[in-house]
PDB file of N, CA and C in Angstrom:
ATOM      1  N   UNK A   1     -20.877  10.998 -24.500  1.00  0.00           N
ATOM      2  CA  UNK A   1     -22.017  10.744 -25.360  1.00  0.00           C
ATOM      3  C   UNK A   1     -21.953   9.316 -25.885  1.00  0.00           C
ATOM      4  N   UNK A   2     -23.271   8.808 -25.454  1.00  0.00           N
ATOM      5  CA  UNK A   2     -23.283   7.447 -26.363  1.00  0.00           C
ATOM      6  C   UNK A   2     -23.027   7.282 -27.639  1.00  0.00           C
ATOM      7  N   UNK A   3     -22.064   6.927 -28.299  1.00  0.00           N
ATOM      8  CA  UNK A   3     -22.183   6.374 -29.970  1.00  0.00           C
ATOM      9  C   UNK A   3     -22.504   5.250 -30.614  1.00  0.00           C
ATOM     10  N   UNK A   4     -22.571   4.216 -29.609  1.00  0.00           N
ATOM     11  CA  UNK A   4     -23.228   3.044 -30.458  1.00  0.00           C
ATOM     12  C   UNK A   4     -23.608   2.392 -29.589  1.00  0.00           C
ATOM     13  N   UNK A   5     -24.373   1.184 -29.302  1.00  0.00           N
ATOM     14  CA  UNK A   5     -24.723  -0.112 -28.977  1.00  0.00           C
ATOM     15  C   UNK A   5     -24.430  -1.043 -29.496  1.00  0.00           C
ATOM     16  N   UNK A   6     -23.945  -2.145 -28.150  1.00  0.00           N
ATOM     17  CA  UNK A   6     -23.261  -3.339 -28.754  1.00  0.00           C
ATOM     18  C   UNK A   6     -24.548  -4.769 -28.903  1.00  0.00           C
ATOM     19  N   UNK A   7     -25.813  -4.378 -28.807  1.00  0.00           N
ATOM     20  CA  UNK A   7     -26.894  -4.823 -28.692  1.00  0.00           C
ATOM     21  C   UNK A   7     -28.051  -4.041 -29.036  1.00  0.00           C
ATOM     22  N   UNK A   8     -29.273  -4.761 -29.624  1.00  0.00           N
ATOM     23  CA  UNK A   8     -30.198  -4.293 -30.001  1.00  0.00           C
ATOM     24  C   UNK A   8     -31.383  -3.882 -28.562  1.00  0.00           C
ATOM     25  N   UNK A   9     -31.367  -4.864 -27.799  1.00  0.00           N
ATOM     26  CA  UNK A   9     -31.895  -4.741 -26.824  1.00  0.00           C
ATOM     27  C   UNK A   9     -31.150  -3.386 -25.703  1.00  0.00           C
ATOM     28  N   UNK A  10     -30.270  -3.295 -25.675  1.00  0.00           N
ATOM     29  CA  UNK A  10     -29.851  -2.396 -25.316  1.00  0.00           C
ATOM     30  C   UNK A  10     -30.624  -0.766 -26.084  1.00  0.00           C
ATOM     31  N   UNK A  11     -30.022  -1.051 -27.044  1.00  0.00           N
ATOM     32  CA  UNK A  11     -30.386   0.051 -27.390  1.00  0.00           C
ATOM     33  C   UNK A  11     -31.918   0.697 -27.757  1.00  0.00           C
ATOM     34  N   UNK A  12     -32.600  -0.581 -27.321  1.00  0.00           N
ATOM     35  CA  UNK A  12     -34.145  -0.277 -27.728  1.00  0.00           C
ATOM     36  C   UNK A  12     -34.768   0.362 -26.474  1.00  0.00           C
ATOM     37  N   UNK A  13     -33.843  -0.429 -25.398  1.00  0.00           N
ATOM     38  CA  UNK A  13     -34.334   0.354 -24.033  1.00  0.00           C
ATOM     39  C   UNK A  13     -33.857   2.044 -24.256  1.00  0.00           C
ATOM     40  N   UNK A  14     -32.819   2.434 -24.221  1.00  0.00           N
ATOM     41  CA  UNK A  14     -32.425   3.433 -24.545  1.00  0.00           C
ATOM     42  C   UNK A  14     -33.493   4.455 -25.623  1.00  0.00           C
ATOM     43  N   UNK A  15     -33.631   4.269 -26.404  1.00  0.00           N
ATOM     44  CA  UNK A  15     -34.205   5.128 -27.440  1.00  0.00           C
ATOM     45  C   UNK A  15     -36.051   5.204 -26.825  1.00  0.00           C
ATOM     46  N   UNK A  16     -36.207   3.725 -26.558  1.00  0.00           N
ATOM     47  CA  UNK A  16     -37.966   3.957 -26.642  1.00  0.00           C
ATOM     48  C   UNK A  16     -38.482   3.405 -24.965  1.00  0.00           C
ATOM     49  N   UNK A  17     -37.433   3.088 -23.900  1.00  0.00           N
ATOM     50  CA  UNK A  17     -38.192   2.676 -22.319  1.00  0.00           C
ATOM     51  C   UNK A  17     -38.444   1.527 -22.312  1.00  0.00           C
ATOM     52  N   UNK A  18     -38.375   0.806 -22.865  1.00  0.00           N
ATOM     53  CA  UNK A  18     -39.383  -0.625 -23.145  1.00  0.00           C
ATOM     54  C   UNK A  18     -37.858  -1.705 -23.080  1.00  0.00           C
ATOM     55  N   UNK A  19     -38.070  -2.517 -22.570  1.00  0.00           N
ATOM     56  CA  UNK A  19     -37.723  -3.671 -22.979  1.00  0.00           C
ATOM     57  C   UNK A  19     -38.920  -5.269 -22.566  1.00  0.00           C
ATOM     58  N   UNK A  20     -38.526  -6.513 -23.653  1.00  0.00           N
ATOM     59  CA  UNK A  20     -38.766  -7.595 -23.239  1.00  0.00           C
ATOM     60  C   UNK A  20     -38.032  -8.095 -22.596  1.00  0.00           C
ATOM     61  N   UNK A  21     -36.356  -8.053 -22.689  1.00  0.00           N
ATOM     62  CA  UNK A  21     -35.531  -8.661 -21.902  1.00  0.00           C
ATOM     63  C   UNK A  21     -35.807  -8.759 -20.265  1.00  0.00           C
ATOM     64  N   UNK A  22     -35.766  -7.218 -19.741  1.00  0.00           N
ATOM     65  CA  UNK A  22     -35.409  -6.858 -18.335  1.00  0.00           C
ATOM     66  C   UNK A  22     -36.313  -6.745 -17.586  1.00  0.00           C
ATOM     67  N   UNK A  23     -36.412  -6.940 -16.712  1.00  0.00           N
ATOM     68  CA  UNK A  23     -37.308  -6.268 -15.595  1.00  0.00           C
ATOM     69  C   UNK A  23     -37.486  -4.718 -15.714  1.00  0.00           C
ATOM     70  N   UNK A  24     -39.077  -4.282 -15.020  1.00  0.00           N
ATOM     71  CA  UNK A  24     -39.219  -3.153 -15.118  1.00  0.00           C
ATOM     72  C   UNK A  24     -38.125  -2.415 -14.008  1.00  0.00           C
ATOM     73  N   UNK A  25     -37.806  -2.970 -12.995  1.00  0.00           N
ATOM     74  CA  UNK A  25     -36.749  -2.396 -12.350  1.00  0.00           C
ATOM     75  C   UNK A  25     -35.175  -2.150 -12.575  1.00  0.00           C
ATOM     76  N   UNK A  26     -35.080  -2.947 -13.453  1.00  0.00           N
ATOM     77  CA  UNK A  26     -34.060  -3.084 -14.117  1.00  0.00           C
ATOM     78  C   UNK A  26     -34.265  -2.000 -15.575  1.00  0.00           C
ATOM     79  N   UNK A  27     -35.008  -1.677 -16.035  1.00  0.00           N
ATOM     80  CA  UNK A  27     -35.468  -1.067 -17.025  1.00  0.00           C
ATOM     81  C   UNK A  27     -35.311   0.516 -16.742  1.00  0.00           C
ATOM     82  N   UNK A  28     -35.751   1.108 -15.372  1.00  0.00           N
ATOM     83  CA  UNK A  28     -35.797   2.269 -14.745  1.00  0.00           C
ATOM     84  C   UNK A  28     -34.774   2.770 -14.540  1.00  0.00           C
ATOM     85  N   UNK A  29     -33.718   1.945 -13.697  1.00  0.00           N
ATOM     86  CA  UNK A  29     -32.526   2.428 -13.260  1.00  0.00           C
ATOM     87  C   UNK A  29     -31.650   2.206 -14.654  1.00  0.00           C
ATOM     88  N   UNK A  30     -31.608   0.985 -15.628  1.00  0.00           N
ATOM     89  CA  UNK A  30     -30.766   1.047 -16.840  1.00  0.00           C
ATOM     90  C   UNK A  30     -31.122   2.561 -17.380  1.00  0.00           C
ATOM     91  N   UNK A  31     -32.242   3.176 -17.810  1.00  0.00           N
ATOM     92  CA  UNK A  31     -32.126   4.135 -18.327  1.00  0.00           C
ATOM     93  C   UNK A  31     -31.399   5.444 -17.694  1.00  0.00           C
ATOM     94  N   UNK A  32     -31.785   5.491 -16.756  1.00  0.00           N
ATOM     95  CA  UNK A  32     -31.375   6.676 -15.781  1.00  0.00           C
ATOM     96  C   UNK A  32     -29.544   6.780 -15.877  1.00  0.00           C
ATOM     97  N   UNK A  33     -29.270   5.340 -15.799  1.00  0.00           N
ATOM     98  CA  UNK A  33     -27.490   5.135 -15.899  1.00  0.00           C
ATOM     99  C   UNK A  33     -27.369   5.483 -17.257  1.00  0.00           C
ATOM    100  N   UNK A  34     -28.119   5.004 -18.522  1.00  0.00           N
ATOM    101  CA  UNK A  34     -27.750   5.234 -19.868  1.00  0.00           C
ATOM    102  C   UNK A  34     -27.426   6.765 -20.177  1.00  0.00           C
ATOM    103  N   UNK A  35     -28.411   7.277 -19.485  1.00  0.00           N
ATOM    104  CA  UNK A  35     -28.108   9.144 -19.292  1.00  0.00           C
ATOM    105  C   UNK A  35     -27.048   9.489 -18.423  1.00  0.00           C
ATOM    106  N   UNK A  36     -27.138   9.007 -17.696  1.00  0.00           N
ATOM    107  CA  UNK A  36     -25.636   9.440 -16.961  1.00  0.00           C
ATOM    108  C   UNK A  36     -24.329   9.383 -17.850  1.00  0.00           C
ATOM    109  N   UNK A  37     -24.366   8.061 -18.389  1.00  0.00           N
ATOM    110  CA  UNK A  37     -23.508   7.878 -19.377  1.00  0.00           C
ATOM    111  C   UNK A  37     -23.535   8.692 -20.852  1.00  0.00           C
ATOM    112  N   UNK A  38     -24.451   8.828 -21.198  1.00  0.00           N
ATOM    113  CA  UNK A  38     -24.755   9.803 -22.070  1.00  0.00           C
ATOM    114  C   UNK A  38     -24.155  11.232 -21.957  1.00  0.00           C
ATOM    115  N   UNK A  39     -24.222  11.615 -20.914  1.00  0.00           N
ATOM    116  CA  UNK A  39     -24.002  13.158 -20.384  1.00  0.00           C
ATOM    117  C   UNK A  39     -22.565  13.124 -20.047  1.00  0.00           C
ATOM    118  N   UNK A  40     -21.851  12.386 -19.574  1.00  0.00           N
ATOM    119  CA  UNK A  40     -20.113  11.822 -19.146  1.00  0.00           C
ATOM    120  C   UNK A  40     -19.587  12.685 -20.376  1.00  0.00           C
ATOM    121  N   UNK A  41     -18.391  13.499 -19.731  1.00  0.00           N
ATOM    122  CA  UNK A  41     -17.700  14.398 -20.782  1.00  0.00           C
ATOM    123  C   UNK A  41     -16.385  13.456 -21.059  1.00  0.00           C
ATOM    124  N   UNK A  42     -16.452  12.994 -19.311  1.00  0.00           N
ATOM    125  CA  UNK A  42     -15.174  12.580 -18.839  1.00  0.00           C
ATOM    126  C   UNK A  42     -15.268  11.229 -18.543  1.00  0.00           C
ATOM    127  N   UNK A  43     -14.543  10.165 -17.919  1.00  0.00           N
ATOM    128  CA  UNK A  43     -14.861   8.921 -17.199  1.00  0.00           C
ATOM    129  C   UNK A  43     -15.264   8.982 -16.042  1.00  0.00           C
ATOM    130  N   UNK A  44     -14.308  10.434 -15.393  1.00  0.00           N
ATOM    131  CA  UNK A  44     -14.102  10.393 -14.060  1.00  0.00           C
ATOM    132  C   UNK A  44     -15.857  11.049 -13.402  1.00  0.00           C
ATOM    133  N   UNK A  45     -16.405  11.674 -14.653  1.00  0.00           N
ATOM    134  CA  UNK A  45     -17.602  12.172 -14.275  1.00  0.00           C
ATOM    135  C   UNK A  45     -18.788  10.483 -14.262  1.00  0.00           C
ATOM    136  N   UNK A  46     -18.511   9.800 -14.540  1.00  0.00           N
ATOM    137  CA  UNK A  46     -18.958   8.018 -14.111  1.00  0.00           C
ATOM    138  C   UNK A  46     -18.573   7.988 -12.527  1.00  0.00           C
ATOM    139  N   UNK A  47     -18.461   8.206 -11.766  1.00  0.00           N
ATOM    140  CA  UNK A  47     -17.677   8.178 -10.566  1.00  0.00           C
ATOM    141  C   UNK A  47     -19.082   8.646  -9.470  1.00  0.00           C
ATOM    142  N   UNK A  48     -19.955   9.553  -9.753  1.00  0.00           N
ATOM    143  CA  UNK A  48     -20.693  10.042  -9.241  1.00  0.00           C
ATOM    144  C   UNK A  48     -22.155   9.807  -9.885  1.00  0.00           C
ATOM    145  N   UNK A  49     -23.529   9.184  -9.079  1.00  0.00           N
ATOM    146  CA  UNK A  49     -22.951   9.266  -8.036  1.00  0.00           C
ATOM    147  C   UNK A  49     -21.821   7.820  -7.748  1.00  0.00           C
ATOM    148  N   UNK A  50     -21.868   7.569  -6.470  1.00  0.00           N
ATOM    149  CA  UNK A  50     -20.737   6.503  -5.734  1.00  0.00           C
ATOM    150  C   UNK A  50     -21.544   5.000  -6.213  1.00  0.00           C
ATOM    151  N   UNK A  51     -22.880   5.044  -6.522  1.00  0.00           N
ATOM    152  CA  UNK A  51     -23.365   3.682  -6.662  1.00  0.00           C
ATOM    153  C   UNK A  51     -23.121   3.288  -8.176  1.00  0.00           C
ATOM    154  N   UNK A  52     -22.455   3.882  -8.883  1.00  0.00           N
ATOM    155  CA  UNK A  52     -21.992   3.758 -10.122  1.00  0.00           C
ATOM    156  C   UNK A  52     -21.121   2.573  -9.965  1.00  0.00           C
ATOM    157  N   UNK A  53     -20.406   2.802  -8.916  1.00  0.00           N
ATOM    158  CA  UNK A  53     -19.283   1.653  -8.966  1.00  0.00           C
ATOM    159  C   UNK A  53     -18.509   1.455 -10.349  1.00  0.00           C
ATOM    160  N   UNK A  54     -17.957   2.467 -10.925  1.00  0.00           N
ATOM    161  CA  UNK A  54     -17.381   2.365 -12.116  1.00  0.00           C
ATOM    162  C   UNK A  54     -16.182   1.472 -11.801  1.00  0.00           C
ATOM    163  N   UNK A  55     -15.843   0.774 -12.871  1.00  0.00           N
ATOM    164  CA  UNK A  55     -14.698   0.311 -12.553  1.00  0.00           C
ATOM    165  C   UNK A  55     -14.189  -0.503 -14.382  1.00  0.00           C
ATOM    166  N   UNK A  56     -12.866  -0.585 -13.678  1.00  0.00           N
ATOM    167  CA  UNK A  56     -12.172  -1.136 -15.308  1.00  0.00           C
ATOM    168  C   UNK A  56     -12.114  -2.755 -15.209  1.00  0.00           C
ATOM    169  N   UNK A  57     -12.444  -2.945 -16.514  1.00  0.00           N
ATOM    170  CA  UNK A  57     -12.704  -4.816 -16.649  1.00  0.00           C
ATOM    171  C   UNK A  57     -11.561  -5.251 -17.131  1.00  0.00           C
ATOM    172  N   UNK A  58     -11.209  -6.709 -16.614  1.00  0.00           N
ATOM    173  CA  UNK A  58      -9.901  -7.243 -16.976  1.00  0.00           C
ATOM    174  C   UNK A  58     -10.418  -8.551 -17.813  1.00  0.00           C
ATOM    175  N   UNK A  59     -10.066  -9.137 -17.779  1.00  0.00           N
ATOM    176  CA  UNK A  59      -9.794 -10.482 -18.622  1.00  0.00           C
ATOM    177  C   UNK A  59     -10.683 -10.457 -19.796  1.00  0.00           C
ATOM    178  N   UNK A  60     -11.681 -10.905 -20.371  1.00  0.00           N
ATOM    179  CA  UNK A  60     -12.087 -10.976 -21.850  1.00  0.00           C
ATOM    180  C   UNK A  60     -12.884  -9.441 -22.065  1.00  0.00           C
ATOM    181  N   UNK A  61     -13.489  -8.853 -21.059  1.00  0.00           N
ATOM    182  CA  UNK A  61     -13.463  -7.513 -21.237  1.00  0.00           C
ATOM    183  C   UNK A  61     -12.413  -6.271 -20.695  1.00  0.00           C
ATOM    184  N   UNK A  62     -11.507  -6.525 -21.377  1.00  0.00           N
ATOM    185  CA  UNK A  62     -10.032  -5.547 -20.967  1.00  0.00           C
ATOM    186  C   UNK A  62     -10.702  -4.706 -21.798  1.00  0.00           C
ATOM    187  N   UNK A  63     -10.248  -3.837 -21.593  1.00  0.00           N
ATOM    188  CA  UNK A  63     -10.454  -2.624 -22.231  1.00  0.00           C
ATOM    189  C   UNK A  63     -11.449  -1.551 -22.107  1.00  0.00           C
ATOM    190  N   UNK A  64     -12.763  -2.534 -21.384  1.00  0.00           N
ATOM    191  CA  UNK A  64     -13.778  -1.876 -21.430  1.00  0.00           C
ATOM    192  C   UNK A  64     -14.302  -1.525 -19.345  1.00  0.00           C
ATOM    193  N   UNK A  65     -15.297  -0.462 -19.380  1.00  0.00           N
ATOM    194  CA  UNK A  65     -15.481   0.149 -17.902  1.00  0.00           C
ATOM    195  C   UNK A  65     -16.576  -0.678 -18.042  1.00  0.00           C
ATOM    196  N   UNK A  66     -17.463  -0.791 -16.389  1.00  0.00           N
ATOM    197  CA  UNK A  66     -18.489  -0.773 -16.304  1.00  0.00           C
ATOM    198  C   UNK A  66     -19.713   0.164 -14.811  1.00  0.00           C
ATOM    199  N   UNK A  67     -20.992   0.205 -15.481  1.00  0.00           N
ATOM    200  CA  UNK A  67     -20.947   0.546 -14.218  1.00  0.00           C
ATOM    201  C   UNK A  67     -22.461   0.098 -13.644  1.00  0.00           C
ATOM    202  N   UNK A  68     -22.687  -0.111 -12.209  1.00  0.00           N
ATOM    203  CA  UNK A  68     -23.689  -1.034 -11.737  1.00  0.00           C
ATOM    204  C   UNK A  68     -25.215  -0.497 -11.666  1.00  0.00           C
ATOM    205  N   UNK A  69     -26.103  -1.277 -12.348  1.00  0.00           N
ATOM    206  CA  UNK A  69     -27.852  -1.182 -12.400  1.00  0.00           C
ATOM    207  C   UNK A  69     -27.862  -1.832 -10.564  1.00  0.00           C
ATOM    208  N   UNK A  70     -27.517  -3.122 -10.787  1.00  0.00           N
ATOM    209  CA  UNK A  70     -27.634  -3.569  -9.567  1.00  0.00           C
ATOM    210  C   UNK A  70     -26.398  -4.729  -9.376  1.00  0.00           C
ATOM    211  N   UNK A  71     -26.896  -5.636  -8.266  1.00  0.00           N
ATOM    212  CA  UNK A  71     -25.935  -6.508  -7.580  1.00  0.00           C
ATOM    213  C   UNK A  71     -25.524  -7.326  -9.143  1.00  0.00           C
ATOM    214  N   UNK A  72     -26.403  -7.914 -10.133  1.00  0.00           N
ATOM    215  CA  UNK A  72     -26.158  -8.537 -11.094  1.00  0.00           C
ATOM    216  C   UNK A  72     -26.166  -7.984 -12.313  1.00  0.00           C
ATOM    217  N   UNK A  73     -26.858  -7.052 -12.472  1.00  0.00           N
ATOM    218  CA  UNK A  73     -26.488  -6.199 -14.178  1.00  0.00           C
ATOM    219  C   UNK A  73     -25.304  -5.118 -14.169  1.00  0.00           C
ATOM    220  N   UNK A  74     -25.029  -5.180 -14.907  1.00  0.00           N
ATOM    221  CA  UNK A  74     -23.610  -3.744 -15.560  1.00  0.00           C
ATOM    222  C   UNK A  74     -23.744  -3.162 -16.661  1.00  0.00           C
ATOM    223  N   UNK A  75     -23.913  -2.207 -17.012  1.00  0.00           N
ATOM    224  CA  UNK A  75     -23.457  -1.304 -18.524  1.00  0.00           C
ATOM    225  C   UNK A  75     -22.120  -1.091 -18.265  1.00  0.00           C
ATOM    226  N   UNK A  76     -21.978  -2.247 -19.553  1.00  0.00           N
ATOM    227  CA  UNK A  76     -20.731  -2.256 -20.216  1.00  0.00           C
ATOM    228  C   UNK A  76     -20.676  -1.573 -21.871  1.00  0.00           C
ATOM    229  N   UNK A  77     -19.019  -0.587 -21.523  1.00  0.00           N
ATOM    230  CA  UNK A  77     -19.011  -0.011 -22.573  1.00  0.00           C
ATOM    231  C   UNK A  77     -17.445   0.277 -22.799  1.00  0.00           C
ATOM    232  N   UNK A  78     -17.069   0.658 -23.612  1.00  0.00           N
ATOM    233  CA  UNK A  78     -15.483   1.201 -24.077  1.00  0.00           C
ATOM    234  C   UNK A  78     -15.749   2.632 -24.281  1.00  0.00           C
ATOM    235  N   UNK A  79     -14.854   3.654 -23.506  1.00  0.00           N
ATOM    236  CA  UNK A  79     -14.847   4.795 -23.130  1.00  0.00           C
ATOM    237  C   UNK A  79     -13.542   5.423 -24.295  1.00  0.00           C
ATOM    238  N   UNK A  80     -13.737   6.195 -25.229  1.00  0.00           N
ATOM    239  CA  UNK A  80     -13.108   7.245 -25.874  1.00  0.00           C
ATOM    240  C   UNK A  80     -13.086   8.314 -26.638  1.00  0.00           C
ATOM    241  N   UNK A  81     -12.178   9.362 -25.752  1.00  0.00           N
ATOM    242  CA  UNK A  81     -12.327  10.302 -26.138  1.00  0.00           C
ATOM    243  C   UNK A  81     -13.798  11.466 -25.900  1.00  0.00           C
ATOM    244  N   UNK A  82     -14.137  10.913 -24.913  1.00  0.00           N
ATOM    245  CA  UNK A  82     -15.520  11.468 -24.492  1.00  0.00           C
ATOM    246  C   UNK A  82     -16.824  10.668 -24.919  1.00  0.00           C
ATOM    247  N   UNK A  83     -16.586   9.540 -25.344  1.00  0.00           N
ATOM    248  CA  UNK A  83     -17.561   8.953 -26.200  1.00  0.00           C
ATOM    249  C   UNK A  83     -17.793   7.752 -25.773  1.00  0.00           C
ATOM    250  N   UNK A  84     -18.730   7.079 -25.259  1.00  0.00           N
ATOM    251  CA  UNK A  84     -19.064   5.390 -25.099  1.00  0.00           C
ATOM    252  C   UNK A  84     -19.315   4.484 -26.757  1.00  0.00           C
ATOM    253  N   UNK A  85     -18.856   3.522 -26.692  1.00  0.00           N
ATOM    254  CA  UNK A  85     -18.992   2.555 -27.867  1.00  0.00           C
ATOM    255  C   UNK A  85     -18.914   1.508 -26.853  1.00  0.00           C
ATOM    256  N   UNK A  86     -20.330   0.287 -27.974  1.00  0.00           N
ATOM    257  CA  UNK A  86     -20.190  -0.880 -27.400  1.00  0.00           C
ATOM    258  C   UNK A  86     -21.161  -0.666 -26.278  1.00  0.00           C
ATOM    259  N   UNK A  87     -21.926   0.255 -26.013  1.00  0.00           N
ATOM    260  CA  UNK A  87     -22.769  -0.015 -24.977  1.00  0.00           C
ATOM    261  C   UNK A  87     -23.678  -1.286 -24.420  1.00  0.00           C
ATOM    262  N   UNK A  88     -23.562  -1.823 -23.618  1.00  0.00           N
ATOM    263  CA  UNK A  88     -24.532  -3.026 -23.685  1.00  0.00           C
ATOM    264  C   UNK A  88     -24.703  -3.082 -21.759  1.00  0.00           C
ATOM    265  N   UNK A  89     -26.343  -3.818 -21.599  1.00  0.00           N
ATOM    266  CA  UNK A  89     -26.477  -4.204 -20.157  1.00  0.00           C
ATOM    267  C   UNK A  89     -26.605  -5.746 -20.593  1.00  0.00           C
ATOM    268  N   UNK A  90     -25.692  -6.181 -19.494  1.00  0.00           N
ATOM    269  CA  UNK A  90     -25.421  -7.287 -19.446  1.00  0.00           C
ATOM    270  C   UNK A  90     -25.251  -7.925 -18.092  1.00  0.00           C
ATOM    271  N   UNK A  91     -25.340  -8.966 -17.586  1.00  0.00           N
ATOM    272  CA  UNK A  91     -24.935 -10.034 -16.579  1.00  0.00           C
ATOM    273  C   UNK A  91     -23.664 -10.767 -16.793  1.00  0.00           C
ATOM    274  N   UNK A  92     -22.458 -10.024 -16.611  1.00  0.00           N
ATOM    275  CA  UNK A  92     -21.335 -10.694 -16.877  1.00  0.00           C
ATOM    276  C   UNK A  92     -20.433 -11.099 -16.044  1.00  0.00           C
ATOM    277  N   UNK A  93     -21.233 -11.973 -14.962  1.00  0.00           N
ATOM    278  CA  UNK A  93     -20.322 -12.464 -14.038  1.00  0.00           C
ATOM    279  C   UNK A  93     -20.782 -14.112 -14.422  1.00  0.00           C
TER     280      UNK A  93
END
């Protein structure tokens, strides 16, 4: 279950569909992942489907998973205890 957002924009997509930031394609699939993530009991349930591409971040985001909208966006978040914090879509390459 989501518990917070590490962004407003993030979380506006989330609650109400809309963003100014993103593309509408980017907008469609962010939400659809935000529920996926939402619904995650587990991490390992991020895994499926396979285009999730979950994976663990190293250097200034240690700590935190992410997983892929597309070739250039990620929801990034810190996973505990069943719970996402820090949610945010971002371009962090």
């Amino acid at each position: 279950m989501i518990k917070s957002f590490a962004d407003k924009e993030t979380a506006n997509l989330y609650f109400t569909g809309k963003s100014r930031k993103f593309s509408f394609d980017i907008c469609k699939t962010g939400i659809r992942k935000l529920d996926y993530l939402n619904g995650a009991a587990e991490l390992k349930d991020l895994k499926i489907p396979p285009g999730n591409r979950l994976e663990q971040l190293k250097g200034k985001y240690a700590g935190k998973y992410s997983i892929r909208i597309n070739n250039k966006y990620r929801i990034v978040f810190k996973f505990i205890d069943s719970h996402a914090y820090d949610v945010q879509i971002t371009d962090y390459h």
